[in-house]
Protein backbone atom coordinates (compact mmCIF):
# COMPACT_ATOMS: atom_id res chain seq x y z
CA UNK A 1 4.63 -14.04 4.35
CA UNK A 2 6.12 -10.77 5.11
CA UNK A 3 6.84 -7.62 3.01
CA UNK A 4 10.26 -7.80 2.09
CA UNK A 5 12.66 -4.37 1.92
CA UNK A 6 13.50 -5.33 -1.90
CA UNK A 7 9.52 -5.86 -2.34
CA UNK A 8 8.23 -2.49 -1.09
CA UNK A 9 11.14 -0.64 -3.28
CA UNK A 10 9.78 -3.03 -6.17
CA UNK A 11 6.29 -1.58 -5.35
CA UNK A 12 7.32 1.64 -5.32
CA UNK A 13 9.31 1.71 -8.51
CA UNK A 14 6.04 0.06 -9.78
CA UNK A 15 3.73 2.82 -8.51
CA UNK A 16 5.30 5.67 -10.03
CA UNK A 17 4.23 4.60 -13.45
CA UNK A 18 0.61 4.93 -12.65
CA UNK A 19 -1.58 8.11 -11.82
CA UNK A 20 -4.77 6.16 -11.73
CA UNK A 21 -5.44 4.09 -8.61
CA UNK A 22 -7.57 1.14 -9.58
CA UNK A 23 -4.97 0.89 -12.56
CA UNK A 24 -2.37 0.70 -9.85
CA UNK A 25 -4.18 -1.30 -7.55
CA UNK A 26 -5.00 -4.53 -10.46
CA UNK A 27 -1.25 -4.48 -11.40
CA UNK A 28 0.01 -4.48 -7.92
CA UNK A 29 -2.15 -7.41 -6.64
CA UNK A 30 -1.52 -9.26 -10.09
CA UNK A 31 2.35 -9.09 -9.55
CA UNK A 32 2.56 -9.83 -6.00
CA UNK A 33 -0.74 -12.15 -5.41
CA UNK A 34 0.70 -13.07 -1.70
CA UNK A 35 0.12 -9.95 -0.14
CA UNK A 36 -3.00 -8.38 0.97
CA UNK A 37 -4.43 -5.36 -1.07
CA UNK A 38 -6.74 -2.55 0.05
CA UNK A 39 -7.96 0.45 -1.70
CA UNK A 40 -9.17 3.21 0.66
CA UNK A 41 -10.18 6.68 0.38
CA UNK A 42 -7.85 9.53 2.23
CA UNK A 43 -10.60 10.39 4.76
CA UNK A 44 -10.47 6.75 6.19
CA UNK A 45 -7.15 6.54 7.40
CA UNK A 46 -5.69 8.96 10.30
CA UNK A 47 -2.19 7.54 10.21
CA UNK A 48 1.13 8.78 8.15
CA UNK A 49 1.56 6.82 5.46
CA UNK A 50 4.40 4.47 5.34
CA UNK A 51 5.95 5.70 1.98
CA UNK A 52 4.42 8.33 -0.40
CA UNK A 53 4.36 7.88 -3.82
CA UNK A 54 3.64 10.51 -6.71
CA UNK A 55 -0.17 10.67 -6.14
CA UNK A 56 -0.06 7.66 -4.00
CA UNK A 57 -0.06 6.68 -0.09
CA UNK A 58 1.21 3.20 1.27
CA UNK A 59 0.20 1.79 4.70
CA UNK A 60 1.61 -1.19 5.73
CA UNK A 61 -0.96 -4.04 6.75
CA UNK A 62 -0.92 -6.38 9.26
CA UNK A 63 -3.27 -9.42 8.82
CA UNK A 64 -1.68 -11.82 10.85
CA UNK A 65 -3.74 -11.48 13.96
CA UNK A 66 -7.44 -11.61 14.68
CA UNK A 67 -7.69 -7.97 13.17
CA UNK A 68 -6.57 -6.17 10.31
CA UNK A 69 -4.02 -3.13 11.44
CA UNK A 70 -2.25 -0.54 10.33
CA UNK A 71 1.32 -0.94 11.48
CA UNK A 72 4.91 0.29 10.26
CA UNK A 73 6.94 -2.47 11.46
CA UNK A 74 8.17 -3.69 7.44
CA UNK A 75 8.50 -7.54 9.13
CA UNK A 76 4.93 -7.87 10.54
CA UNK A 77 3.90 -5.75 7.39
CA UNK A 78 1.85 -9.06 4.67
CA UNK A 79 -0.28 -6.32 3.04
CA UNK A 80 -0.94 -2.80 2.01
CA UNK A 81 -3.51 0.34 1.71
CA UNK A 82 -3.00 1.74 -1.64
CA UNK A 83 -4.53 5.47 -1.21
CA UNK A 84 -4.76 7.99 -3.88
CA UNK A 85 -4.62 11.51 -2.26
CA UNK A 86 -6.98 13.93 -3.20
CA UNK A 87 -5.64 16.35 -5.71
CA UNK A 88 -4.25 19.76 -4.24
CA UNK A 89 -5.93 23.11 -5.51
């Protein structure tokens, strides 16, 4: 099932109440158990973040092929890369 428009601006309203990423990340796969959820570190993704959050990047994912890809196309998107960007000095 794909991410919805009214979905990621639910996840986003969610995500601003959180500074802590695996806090974030148990919340957001309890409320919306039918899309894919991935924690990653900054330094493993190269590509601009779909939205940005407070502390927090989102990647759309697209799991509906063979592979697992990054993508920014909201209709193929049925999962996302929560990323917590490293604090600036």
């Amino acid at each position: 099932m794909a991410l919805g428009a009214d979905e990621i601006a639910d996840i986003e309203q969610e995500l601003g109440s959180f500074d802590d990423v695996s806090q974030a990340h148990a919340a957001l796969r309890k409320r919306y158990p039918h899309l894919a959820w991935i924690r990653c570190d900054p330094s493993d993704l190269t590509e601009i973040p779909f939205r940005s959050i407070g502390p927090f990047d989102l990647h759309l994912l697209d799991v509906a092929d063979h592979c697992a890809r990054i993508t920014d196309d909201l209709a193929r998107a049925t999962g996302i890369v929560l990323v917590k960007r490293a604090a600036e000095l």
